[in-house]
C-alpha atoms as a PDB file:
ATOM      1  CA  UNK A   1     -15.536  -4.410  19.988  1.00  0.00           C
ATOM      2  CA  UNK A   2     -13.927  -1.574  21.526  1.00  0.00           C
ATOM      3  CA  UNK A   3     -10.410  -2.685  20.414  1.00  0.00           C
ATOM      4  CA  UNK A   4     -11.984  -2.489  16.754  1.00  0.00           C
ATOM      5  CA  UNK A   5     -13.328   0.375  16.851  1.00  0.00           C
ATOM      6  CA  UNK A   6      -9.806   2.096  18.507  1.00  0.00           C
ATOM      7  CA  UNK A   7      -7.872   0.499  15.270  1.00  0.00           C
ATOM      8  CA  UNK A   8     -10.842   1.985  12.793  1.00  0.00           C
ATOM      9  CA  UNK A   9     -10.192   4.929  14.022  1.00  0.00           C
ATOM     10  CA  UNK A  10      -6.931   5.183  14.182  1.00  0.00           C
ATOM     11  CA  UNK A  11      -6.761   3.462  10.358  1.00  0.00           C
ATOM     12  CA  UNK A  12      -9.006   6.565   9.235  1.00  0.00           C
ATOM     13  CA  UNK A  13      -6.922   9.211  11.022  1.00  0.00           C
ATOM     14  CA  UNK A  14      -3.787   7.655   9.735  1.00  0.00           C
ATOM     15  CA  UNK A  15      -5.300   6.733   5.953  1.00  0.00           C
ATOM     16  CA  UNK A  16      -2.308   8.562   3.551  1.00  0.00           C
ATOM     17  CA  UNK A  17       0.490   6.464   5.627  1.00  0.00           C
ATOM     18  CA  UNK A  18      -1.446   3.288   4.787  1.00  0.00           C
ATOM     19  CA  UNK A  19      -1.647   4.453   1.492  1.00  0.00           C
ATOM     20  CA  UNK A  20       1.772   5.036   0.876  1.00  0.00           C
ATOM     21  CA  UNK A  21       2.698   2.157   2.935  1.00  0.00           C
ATOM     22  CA  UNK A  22       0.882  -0.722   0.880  1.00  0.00           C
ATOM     23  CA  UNK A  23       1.782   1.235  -2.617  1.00  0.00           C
ATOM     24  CA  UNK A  24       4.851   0.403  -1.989  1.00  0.00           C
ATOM     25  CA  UNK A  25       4.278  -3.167  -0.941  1.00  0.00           C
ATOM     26  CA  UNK A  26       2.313  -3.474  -3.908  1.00  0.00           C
ATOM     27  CA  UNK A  27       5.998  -2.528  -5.610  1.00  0.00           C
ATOM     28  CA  UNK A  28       8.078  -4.431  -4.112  1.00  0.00           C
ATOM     29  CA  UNK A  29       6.154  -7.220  -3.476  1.00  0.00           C
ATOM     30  CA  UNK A  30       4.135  -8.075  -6.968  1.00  0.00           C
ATOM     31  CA  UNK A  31       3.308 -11.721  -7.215  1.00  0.00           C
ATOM     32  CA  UNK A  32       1.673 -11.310  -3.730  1.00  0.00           C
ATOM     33  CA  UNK A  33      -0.588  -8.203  -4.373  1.00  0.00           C
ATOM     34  CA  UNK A  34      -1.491  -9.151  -7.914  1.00  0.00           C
ATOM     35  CA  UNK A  35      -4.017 -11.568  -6.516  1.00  0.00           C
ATOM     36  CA  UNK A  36      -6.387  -8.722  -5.785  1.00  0.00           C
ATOM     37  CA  UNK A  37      -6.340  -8.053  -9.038  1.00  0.00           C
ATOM     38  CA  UNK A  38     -10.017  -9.801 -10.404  1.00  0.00           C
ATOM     39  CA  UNK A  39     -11.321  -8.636  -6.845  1.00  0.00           C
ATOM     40  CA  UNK A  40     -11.168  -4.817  -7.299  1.00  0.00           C
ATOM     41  CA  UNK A  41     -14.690  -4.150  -8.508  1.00  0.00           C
ATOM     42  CA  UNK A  42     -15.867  -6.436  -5.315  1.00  0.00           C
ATOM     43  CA  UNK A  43     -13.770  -4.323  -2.976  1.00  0.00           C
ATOM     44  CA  UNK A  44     -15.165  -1.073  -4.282  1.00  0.00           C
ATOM     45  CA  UNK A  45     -18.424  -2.237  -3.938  1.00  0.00           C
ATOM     46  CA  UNK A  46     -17.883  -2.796  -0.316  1.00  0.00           C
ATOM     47  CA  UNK A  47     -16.951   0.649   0.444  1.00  0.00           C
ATOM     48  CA  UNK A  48     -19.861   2.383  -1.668  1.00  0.00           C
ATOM     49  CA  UNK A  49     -22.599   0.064   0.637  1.00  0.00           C
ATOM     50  CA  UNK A  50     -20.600   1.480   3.340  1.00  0.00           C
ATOM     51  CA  UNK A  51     -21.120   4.850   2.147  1.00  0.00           C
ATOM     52  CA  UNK A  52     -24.808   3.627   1.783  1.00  0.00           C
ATOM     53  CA  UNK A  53     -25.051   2.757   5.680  1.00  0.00           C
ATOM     54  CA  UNK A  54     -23.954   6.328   6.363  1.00  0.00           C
ATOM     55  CA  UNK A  55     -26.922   8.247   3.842  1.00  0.00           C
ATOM     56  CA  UNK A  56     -29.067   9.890   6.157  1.00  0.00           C
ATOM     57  CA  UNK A  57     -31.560  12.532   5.293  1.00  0.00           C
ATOM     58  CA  UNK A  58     -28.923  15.111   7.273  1.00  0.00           C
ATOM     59  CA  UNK A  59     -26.768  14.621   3.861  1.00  0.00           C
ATOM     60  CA  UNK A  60     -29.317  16.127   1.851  1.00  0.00           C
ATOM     61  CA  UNK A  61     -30.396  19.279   4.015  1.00  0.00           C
ATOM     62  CA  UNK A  62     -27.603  20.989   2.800  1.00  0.00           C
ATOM     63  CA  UNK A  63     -28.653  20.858  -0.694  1.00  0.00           C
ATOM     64  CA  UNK A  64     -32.227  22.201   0.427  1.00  0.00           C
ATOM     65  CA  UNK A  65     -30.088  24.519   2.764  1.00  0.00           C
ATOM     66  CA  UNK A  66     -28.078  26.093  -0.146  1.00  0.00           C
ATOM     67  CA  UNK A  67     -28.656  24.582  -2.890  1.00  0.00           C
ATOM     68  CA  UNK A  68     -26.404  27.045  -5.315  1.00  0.00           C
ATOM     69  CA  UNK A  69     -23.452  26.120  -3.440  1.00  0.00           C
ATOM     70  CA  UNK A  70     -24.003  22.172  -3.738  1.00  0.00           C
ATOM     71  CA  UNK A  71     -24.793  23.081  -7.647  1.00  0.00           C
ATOM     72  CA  UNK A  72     -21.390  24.921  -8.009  1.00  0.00           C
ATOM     73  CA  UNK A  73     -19.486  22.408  -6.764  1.00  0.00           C
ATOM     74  CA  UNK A  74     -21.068  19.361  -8.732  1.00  0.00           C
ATOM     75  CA  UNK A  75     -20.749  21.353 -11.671  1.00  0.00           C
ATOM     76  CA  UNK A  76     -17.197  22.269 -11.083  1.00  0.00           C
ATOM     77  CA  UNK A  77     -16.050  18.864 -10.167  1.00  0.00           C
ATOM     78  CA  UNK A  78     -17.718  17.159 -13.647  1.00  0.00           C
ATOM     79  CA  UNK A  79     -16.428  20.238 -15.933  1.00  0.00           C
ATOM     80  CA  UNK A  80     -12.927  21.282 -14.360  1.00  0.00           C
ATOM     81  CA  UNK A  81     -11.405  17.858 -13.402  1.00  0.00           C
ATOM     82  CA  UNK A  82     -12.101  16.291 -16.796  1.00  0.00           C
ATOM     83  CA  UNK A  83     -10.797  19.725 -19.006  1.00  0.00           C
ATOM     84  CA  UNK A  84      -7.687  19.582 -17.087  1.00  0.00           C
ATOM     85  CA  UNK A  85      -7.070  16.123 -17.510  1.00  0.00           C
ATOM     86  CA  UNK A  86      -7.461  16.322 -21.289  1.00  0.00           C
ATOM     87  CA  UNK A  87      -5.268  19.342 -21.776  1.00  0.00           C
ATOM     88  CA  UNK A  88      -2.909  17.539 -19.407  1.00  0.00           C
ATOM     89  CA  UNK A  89      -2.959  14.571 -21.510  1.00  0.00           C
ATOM     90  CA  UNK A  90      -3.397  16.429 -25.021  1.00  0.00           C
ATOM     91  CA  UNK A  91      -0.678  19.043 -24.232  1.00  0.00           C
ATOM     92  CA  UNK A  92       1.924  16.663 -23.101  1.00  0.00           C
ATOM     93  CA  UNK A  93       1.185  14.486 -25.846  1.00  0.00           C
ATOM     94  CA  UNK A  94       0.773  11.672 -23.216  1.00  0.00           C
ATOM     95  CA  UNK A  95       0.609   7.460 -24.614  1.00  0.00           C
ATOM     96  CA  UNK A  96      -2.629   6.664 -25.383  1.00  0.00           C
ATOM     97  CA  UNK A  97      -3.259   3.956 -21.908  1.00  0.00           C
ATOM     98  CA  UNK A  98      -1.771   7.265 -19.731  1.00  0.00           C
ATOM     99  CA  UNK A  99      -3.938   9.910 -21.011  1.00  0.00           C
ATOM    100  CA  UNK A 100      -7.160   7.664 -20.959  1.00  0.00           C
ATOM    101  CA  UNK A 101      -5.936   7.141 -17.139  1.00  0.00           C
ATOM    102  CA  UNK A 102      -6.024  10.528 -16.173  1.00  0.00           C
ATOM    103  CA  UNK A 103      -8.889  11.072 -18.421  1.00  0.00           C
ATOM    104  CA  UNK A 104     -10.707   8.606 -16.537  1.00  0.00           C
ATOM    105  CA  UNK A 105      -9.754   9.322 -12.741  1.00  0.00           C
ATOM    106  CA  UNK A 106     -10.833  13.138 -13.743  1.00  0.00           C
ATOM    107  CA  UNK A 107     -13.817  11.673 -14.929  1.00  0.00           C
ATOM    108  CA  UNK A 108     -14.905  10.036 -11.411  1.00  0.00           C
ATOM    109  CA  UNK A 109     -16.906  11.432  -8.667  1.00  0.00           C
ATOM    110  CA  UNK A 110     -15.584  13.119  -5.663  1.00  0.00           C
ATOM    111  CA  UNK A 111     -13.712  10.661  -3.294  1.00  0.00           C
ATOM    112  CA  UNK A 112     -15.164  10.061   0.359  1.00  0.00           C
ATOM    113  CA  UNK A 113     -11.452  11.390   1.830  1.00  0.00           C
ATOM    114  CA  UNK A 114     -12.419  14.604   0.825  1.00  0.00           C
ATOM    115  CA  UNK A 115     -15.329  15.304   3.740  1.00  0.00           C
ATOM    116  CA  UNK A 116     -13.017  13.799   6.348  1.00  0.00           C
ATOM    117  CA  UNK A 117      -9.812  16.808   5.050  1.00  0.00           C
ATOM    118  CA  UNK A 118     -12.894  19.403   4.619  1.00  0.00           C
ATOM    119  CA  UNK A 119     -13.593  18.780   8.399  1.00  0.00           C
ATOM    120  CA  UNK A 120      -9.827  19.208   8.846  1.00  0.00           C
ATOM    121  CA  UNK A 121      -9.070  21.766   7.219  1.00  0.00           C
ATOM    122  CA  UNK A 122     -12.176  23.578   9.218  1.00  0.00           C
ATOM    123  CA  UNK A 123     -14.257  23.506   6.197  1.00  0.00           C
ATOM    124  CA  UNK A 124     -18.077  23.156   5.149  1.00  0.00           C
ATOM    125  CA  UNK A 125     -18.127  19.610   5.659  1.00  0.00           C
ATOM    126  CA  UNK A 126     -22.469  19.646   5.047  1.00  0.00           C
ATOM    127  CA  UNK A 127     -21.569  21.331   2.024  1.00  0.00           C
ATOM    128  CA  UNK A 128     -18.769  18.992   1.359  1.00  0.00           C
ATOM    129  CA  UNK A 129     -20.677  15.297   2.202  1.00  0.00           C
ATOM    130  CA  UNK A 130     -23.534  17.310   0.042  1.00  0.00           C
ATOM    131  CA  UNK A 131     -21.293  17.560  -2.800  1.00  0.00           C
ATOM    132  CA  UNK A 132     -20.073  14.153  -2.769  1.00  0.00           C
ATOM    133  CA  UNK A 133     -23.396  12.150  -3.058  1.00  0.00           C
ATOM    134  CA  UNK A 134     -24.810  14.158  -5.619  1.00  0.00           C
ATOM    135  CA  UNK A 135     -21.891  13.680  -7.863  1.00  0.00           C
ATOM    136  CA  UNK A 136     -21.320   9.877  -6.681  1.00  0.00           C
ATOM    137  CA  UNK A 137     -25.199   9.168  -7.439  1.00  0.00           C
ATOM    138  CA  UNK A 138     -25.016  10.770 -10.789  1.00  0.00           C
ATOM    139  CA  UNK A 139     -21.819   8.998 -11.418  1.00  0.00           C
ATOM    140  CA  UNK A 140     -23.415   6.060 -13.447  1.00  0.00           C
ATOM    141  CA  UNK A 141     -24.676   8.856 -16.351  1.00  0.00           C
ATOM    142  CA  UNK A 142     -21.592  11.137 -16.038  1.00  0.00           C
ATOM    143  CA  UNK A 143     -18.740   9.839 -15.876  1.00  0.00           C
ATOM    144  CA  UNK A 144     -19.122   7.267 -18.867  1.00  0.00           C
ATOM    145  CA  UNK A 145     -20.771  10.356 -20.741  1.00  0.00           C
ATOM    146  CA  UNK A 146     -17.516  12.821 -20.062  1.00  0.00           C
ATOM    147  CA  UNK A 147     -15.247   9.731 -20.196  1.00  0.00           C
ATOM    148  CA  UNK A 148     -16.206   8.707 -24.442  1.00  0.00           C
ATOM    149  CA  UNK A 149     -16.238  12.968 -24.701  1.00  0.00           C
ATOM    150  CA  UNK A 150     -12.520  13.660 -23.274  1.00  0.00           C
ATOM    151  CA  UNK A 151     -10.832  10.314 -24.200  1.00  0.00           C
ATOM    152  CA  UNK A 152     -12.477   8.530 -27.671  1.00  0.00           C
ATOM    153  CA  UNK A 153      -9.368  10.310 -28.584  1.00  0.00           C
ATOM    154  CA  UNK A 154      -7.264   7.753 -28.069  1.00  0.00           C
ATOM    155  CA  UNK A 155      -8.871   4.854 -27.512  1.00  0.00           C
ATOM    156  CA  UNK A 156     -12.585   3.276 -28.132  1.00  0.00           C
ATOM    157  CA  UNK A 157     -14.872   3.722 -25.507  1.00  0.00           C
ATOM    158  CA  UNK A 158     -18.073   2.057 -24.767  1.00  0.00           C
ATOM    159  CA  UNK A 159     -20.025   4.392 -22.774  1.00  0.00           C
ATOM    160  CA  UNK A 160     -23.221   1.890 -21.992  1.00  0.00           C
ATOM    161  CA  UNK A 161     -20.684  -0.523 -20.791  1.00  0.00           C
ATOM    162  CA  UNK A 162     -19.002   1.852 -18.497  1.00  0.00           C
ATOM    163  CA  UNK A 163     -22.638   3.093 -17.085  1.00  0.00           C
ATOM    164  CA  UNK A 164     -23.593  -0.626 -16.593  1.00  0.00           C
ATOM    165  CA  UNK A 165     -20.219  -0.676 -14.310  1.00  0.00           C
ATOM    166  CA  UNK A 166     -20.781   2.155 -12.539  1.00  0.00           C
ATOM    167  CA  UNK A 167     -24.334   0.813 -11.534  1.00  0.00           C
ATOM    168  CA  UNK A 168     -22.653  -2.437 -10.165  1.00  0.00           C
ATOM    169  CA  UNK A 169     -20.061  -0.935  -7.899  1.00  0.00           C
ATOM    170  CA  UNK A 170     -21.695   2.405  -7.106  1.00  0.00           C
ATOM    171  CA  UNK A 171     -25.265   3.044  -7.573  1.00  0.00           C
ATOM    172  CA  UNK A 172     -26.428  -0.890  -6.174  1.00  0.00           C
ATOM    173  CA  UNK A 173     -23.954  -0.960  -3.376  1.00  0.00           C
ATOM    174  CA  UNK A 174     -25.046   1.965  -1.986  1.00  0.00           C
ATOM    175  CA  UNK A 175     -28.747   1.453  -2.493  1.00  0.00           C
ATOM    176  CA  UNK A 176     -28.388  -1.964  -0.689  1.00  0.00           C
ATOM    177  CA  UNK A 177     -26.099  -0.067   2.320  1.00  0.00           C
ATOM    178  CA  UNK A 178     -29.830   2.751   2.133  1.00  0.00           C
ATOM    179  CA  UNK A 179     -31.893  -0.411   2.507  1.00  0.00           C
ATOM    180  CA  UNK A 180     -30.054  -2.147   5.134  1.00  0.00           C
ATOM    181  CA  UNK A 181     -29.952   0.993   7.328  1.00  0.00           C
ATOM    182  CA  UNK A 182     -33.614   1.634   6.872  1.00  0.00           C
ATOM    183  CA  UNK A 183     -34.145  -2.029   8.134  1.00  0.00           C
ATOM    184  CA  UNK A 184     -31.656  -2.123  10.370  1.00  0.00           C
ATOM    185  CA  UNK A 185     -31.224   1.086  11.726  1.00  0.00           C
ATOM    186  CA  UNK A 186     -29.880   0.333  15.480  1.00  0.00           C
ATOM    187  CA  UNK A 187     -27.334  -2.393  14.264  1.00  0.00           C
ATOM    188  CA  UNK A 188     -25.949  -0.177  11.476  1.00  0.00           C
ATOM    189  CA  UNK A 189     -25.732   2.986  14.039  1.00  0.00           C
ATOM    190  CA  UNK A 190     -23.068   0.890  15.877  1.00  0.00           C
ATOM    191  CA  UNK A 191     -21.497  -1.076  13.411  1.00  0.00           C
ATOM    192  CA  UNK A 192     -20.675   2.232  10.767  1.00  0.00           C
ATOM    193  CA  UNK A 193     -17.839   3.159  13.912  1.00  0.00           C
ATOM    194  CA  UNK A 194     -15.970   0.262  11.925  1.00  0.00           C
ATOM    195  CA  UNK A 195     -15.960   1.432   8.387  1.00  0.00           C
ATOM    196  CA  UNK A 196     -12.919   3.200   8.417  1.00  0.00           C
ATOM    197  CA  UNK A 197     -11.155   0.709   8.556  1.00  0.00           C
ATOM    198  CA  UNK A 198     -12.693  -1.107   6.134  1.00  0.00           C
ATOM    199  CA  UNK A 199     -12.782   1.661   3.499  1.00  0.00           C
ATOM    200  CA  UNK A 200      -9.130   2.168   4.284  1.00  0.00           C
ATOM    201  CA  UNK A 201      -8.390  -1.498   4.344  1.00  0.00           C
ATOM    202  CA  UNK A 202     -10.660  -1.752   0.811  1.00  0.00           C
ATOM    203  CA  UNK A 203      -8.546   1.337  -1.113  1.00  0.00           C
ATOM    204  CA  UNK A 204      -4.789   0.423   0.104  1.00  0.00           C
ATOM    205  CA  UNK A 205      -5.793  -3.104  -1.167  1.00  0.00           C
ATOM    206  CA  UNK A 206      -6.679  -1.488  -5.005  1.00  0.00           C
ATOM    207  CA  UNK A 207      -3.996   0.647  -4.894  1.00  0.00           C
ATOM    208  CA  UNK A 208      -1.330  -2.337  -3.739  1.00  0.00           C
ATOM    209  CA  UNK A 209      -3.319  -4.626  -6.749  1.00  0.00           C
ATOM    210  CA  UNK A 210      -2.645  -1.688  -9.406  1.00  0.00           C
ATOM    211  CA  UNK A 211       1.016  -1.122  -8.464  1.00  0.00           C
ATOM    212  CA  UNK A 212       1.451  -4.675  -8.239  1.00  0.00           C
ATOM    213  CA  UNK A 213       0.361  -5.323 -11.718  1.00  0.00           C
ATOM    214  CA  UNK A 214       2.340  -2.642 -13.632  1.00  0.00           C
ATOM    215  CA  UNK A 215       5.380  -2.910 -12.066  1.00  0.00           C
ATOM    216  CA  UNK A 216       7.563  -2.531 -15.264  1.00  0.00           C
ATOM    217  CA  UNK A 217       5.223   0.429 -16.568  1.00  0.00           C
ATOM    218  CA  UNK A 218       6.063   2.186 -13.244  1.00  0.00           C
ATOM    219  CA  UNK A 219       9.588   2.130 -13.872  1.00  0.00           C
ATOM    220  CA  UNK A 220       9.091   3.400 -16.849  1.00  0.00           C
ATOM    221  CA  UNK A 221       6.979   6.262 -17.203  1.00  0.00           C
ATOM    222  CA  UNK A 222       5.994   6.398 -13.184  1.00  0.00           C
ATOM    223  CA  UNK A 223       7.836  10.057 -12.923  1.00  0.00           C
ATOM    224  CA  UNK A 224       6.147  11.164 -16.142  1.00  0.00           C
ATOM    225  CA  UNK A 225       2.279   9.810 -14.727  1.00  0.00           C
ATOM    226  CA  UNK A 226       3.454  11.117 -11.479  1.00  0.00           C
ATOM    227  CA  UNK A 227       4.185  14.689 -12.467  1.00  0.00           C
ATOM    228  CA  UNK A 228       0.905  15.050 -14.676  1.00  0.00           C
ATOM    229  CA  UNK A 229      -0.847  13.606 -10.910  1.00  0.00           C
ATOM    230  CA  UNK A 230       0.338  16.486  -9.555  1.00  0.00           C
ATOM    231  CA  UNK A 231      -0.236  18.992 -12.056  1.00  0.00           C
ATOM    232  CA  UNK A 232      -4.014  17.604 -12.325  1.00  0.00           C
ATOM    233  CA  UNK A 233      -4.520  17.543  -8.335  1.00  0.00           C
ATOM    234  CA  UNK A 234      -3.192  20.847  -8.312  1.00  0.00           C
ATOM    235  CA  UNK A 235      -4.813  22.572 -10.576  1.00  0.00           C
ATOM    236  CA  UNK A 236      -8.486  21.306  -9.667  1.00  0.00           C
ATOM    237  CA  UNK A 237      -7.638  22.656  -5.502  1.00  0.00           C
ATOM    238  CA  UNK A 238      -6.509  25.564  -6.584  1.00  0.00           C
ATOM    239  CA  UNK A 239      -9.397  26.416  -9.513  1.00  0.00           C
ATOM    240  CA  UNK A 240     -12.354  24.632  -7.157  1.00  0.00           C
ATOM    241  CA  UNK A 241     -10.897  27.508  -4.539  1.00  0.00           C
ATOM    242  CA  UNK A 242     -10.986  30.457  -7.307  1.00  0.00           C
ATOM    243  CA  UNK A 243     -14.536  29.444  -8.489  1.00  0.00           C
ATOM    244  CA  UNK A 244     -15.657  29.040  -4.721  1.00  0.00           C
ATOM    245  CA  UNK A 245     -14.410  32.530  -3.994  1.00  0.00           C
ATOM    246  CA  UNK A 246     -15.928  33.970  -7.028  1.00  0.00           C
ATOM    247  CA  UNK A 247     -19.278  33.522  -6.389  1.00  0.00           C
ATOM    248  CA  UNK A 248     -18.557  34.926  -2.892  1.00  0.00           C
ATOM    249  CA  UNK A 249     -18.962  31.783  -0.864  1.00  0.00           C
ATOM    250  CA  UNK A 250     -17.840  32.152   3.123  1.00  0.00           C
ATOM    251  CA  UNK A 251     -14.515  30.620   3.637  1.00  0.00           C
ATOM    252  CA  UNK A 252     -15.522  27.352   5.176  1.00  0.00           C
ATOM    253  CA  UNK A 253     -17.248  26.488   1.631  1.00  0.00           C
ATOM    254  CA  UNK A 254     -14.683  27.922  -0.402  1.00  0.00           C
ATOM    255  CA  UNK A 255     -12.805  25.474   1.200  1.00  0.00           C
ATOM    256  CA  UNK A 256     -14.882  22.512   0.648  1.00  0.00           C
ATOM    257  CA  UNK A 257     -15.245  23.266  -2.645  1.00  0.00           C
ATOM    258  CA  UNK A 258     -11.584  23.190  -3.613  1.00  0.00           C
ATOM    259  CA  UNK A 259     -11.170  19.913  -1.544  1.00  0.00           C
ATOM    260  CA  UNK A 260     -13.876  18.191  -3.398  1.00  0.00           C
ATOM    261  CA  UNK A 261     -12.806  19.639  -6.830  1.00  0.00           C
ATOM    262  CA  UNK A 262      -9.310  18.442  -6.233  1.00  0.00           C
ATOM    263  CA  UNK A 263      -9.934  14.945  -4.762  1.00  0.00           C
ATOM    264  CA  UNK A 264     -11.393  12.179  -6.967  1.00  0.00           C
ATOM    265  CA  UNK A 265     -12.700   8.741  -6.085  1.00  0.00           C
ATOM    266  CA  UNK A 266      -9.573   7.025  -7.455  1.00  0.00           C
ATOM    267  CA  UNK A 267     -10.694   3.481  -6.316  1.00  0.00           C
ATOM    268  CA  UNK A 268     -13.194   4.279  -8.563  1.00  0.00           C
ATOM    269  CA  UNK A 269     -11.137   5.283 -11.578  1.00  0.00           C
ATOM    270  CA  UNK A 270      -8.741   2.195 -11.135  1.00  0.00           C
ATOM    271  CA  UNK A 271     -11.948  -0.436 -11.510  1.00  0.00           C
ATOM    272  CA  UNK A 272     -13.136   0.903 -14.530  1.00  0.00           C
ATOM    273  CA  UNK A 273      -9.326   1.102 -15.991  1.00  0.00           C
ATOM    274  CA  UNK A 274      -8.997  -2.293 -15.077  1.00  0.00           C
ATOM    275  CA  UNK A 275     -12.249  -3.466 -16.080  1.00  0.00           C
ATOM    276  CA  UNK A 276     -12.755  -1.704 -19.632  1.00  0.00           C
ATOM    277  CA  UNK A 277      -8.734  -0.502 -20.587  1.00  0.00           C
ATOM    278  CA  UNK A 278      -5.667  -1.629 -19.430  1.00  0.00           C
ATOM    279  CA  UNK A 279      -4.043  -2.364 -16.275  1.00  0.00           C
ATOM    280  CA  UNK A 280      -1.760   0.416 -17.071  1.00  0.00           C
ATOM    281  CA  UNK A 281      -4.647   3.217 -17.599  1.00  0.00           C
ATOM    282  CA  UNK A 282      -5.175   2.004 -14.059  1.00  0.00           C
ATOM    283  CA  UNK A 283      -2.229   3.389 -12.485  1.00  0.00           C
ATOM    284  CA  UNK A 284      -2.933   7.098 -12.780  1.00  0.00           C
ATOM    285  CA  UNK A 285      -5.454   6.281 -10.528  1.00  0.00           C
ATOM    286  CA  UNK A 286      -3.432   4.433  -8.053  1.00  0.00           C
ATOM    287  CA  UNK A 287      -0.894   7.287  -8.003  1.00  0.00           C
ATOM    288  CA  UNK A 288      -3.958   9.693  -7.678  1.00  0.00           C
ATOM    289  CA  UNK A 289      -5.122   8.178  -4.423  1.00  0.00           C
ATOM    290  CA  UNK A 290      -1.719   8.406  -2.814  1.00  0.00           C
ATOM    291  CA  UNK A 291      -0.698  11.893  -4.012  1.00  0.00           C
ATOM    292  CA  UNK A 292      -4.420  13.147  -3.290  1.00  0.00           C
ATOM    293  CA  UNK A 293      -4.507  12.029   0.332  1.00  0.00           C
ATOM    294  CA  UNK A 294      -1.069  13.458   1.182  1.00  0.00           C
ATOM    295  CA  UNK A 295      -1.798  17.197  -0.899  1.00  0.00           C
ATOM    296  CA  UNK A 296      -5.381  17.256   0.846  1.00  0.00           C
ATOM    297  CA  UNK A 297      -3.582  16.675   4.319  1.00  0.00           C
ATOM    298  CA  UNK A 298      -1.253  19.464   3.822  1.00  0.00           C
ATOM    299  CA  UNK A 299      -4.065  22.001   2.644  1.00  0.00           C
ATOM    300  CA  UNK A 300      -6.362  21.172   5.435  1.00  0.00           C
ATOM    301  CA  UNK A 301      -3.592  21.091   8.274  1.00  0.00           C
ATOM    302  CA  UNK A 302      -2.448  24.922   6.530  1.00  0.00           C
ATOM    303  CA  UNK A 303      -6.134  26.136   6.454  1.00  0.00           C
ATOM    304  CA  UNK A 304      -6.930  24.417  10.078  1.00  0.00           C
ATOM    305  CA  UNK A 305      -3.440  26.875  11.642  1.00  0.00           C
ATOM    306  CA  UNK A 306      -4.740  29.554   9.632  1.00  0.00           C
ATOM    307  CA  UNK A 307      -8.185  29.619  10.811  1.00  0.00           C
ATOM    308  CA  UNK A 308     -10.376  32.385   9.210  1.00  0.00           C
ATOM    309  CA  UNK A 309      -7.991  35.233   8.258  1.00  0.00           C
ATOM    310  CA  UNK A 310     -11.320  37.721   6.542  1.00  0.00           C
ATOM    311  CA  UNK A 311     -14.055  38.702   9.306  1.00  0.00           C
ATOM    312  CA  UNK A 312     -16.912  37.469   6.973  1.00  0.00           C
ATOM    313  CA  UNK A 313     -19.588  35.085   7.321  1.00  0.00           C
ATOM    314  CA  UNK A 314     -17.946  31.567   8.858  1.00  0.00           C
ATOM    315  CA  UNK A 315     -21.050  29.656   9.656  1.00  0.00           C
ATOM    316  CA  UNK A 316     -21.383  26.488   7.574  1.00  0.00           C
END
């Protein structure tokens, strides 16, 4: 057991190599990855009851704690991420399948990667793990509600049949993962030290399945997806950080704010493309999740050498 815990840790620590790693196995390697395809809303089930096992009543204190904060950045994760992706996708006058992609991944919750580069980057990571289960568990209303605003566009939307999704590979999982740690509280305290590796293990296998399966679209328009990626990324880090800072948070939020603004649940994105688009609206996401992890690992390893540079309130 030891020996799997020393490789889940090390797969967590080492989780934007992976990434890149199986994206481009997924690439090069098609016929072999496609197989996950059908099995994507399955394997993001299995990390949201993993998320599940690791609710405790800690992850809400924060939002009793400072509950302004957790508001601000819930708020400024299902407003900013969505407007940029539109005027992304509007401004660049983007195909129809790529601008409902990056419609949809700025649509989605905040990503679990995001507490783990708060904690880096010597951030608010309360505030942070906060921020992600409040947006993740109103998800199933949001996101199909900002999804038919931003993106029926270009493309028909069915908004109940995106919620009913949602509630399948969010909201349940993670219900059962509450349920099974209530009952099994002792056996789940010990067995959680594995699910890095099994998140990690569950997103590099979506991301090799979308890559795999739009090969040819890649080619084509994969600098043109890739730039607006960046643009979208960038743009919620840097905003999340102004908005922070503007309502005078201490630096360790303002941090964690920006991080969770800027990084999206991606796995989350790609199932729904896949499930209710096109395998191609699915590939923003993909791209997402490896530019995301890489741009958040930079941030927090700048922020961790910088440490706190204004003498103001660091306690988080």
């Amino acid at each position: 057991m030891k020996t799997l815990l020393h490789i889940s840790h090390f797969a967590g620590r080492t989780f934007a190599i992976w990434v890149i790693v199986f994206a481009c196995l997924g690439f090069t390697f098609p016929a072999t990855f496609s197989l996950i395809g059908p099995y994507i809303p399955f394997l993001l089930g299995i990390i949201m009851f993993g998320m599940g096992l690791t609710l405790s009543s800690e992850d809400f204190k924060e939002l009793f704690r400072k509950p302004l904060y957790v508001l601000i950045g819930v708020l400024a994760q299902y407003t900013l991420m969505p407007l940029i992706a539109f005027l992304l996708a509007y401004g660049l006058h983007l195909p129809s399948e790529i601008a409902v992609g990056v419609i949809l991944v700025g649509c989605c919750p905040g990503g679990t990667a995001s507490n783990v580069m708060t904690f880096l980057a010597k951030g608010n990571t309360a505030l942070s793990v906060a921020v992600t289960t409040i947006s993740t568990l109103l998800a199933p209303i949001l996101t199909p509600v900002f999804i038919y605003i931003f993106a029926k566009s270009w493309l028909s939307v069915s908004s109940g049949a995106l919620f009913l999704s949602i509630v399948q590979v969010v909201l349940i999982p993670i219900i059962l993962g509450v349920i099974v740690k209530l009952f099994f509280k002792k056996q789940v305290t010990y067995a959680v030290q594995a699910l890095p590796l099994v998140s990690v293990t569950g997103i590099v296998a979506i991301i090799a399945a979308v890559v795999s399966a739009n090969k040819e679209q890649i080619l084509q328009s994969g600098l043109l997806i890739f730039a607006v990626v960046v643009l979208h990324n960038a743009l919620g880090l840097l905003l999340g950080y102004l908005i922070a800072k503007w309502c005078k948070m201490d630096i360790p939020s303002q941090r964690a704010i920006s991080i969770e603004v800027g990084m999206q649940n991606s796995g989350l994105g790609a199932a729904l493309a896949t499930a209710h688009f096109s395998p191609l609206a699915a590939v923003p996401s993909a791209i997402f999740s490896v530019w995301h992890n890489l741009s958040g690992s930079w941030l927090a390893t700048f922020w961790s050498k910088r440490g706190y540079p204004e003498n103001k309130d660091q306690k988080s």
